[in-house]
Protein backbone atom coordinates (compact mmCIF):
# COMPACT_ATOMS: atom_id res chain seq x y z
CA UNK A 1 3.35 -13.58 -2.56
CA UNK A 2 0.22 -11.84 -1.56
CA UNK A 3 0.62 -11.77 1.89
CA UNK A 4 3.96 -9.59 1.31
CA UNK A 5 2.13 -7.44 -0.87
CA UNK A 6 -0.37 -7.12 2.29
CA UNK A 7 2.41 -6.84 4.71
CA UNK A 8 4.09 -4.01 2.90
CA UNK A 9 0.77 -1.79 2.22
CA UNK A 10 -0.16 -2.53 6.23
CA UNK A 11 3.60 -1.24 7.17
CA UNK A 12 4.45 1.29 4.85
CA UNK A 13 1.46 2.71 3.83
CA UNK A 14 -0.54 3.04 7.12
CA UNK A 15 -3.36 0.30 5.41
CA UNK A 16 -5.91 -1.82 7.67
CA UNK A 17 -6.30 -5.57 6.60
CA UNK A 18 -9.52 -5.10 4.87
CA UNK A 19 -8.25 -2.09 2.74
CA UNK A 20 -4.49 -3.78 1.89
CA UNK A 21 -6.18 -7.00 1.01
CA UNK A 22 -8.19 -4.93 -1.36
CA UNK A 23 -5.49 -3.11 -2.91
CA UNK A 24 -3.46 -6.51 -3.30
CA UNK A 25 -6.31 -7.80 -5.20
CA UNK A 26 -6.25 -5.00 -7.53
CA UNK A 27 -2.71 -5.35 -7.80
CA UNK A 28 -3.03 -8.95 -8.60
CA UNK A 29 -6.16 -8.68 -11.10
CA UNK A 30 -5.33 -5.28 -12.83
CA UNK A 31 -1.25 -5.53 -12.20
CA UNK A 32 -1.55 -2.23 -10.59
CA UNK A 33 -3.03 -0.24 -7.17
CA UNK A 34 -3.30 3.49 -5.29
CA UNK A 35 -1.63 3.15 -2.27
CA UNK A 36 -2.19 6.42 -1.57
CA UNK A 37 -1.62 10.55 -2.47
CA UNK A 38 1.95 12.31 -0.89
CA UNK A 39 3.88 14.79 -1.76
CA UNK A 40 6.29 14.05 -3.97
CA UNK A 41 8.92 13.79 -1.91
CA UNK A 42 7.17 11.50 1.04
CA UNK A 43 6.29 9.40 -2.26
CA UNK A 44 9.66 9.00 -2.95
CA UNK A 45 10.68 7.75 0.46
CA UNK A 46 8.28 5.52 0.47
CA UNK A 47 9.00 3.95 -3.18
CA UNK A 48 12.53 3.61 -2.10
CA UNK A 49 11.43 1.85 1.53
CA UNK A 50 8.87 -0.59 -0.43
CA UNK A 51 11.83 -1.16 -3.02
CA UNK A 52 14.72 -1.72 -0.31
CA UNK A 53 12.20 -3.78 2.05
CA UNK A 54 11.12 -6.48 -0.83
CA UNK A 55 14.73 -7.18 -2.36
CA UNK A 56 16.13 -7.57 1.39
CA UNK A 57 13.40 -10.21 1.60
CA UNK A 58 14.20 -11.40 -2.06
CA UNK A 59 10.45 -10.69 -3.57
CA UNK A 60 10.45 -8.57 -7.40
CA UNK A 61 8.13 -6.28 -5.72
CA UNK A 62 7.69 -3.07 -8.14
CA UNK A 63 6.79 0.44 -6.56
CA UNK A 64 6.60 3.23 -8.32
CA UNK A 65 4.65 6.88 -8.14
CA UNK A 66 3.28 8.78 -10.43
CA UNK A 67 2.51 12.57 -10.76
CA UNK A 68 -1.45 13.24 -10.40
């Protein structure tokens, strides 16, 4: 749902309402969104947090990162 999707980018990704609402609406118009720039190892961490966080709450939440 969307207000998971906005959940997760407020918890794990340090977003206010206005700017995870945003991103959840790209998410949900364009099927993808920036959550933000890491290094590539904070990116992983937080891929496998999202990941582990959405199937322990049974949603098929994708995360993934990509190199810039």
């Amino acid at each position: 749902p969307m207000e998971f999707v906005v959940h997760v980018l407020e918890r794990f990704f340090n977003k206010g309402r206005s700017a995870a609402a945003r991103i959840m609406l790209q998410v949900h118009q364009q099927g993808v969104g920036i959550c933000g720039v890491y290094t590539y190892e904070v990116a992983e961490t937080k891929v496998a947090q999202v990941i582990d966080f959405a199937r322990r709450h049974q949603h098929p939440l994708q995360c993934t990162l990509e190199k810039e």
